[in-house]
Protein backbone atom coordinates (compact mmCIF):
# COMPACT_ATOMS: atom_id res chain seq x y z
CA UNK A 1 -22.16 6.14 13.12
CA UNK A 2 -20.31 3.56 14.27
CA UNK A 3 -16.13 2.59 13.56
CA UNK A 4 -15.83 0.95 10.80
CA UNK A 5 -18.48 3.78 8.57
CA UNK A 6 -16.39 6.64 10.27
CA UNK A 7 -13.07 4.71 9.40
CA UNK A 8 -14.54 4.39 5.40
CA UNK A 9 -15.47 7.44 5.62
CA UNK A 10 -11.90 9.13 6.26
CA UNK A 11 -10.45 6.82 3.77
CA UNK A 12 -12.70 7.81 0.67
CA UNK A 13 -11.42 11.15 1.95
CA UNK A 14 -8.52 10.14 1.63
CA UNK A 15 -9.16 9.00 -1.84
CA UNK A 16 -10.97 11.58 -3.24
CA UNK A 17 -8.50 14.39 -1.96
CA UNK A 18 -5.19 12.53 -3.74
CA UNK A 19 -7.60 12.22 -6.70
CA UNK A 20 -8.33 15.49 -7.10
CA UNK A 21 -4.73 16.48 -6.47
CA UNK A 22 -3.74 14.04 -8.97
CA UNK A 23 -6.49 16.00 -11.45
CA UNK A 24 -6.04 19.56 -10.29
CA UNK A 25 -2.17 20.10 -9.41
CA UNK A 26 0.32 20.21 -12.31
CA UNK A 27 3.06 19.98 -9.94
CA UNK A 28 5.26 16.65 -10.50
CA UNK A 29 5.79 16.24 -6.21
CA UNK A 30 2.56 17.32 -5.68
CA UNK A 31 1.02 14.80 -7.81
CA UNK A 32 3.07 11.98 -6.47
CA UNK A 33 2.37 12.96 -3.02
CA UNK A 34 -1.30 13.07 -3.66
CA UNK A 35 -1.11 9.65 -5.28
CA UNK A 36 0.74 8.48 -2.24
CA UNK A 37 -2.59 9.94 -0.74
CA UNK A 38 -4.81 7.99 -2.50
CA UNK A 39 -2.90 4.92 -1.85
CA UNK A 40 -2.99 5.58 2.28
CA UNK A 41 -7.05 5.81 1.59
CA UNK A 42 -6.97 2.15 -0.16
CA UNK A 43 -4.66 0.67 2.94
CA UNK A 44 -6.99 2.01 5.38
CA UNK A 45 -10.05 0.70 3.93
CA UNK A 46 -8.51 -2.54 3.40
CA UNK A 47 -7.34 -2.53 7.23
CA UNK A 48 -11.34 -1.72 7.59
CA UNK A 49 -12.40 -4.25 5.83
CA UNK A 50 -9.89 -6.82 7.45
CA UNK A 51 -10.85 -5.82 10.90
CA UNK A 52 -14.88 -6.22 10.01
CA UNK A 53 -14.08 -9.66 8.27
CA UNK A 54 -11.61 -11.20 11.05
CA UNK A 55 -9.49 -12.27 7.87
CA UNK A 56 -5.76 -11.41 7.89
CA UNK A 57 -6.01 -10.43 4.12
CA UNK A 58 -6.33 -7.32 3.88
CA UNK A 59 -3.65 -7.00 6.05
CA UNK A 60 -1.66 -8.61 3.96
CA UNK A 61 -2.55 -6.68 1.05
CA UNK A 62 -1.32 -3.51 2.98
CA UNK A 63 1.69 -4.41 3.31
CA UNK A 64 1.82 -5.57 0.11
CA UNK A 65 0.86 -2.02 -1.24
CA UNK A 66 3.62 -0.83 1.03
CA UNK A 67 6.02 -2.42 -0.84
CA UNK A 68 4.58 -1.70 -3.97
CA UNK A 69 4.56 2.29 -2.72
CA UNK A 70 7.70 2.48 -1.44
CA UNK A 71 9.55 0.91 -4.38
CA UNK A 72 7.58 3.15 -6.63
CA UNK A 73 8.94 6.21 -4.80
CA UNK A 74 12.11 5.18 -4.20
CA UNK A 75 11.85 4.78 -8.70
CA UNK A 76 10.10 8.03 -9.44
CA UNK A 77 11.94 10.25 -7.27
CA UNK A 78 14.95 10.07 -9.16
CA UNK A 79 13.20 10.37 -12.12
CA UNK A 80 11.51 13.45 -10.94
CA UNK A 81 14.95 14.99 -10.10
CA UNK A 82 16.42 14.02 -13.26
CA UNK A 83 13.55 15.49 -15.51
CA UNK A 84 13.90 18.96 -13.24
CA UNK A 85 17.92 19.08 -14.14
CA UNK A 86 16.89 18.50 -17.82
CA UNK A 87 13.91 20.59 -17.82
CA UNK A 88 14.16 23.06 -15.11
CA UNK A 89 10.57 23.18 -14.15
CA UNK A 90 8.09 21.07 -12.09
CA UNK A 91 5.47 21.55 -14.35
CA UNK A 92 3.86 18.25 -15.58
CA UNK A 93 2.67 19.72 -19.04
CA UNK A 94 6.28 20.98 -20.15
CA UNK A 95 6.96 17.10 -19.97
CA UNK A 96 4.24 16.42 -23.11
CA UNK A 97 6.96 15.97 -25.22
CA UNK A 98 8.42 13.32 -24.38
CA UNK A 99 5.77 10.98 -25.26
CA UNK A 100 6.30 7.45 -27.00
């Protein structure tokens, strides 16, 4: 097996574990962190696929994602924390309510 199959290979890992944390946890961290996951899969296959290509793409859509991931944490954190104040649980499904 060479690089770049062992290198997709640890990032559909990657994937599959922060989807199935995403699926199975009911914890609101959890479930960020797992998505957070499945993001770090996606970057590392596109750093795969840049390196096998010789294009600086995908190495611009990394950082790209970066940006994308750290402005979506630096959002839902504070969400998170309010929704806990209000709510006093982690729980995902005590949140059903306040759908649109």
């Amino acid at each position: 097996m060479d690089k770049a199959n062992l290198l997709l290979t640890v990032s559909f890992a990657l994937f599959g574990l922060g989807l199935l944390g995403v699926i199975v946890r009911r914890n609101l961290l959890v479930m960020l962190m797992c998505m957070e996951l499945m993001l770090n899969g996606v970057n590392l296959s596109l750093v795969t696929f840049a390196q096998q290509q010789q294009h600086l793409d995908g190495a611009v859509m990394v950082f790209l994602i970066f940006i994308v991931a750290a402005s979506e944490i630096a959002i839902a954190i504070p969400i998170v924390l309010l929704l806990v104040r209000h709510g006093r649980t982690l729980d995902a499904g005590a949140y059903a309510g306040l759908k649109g």
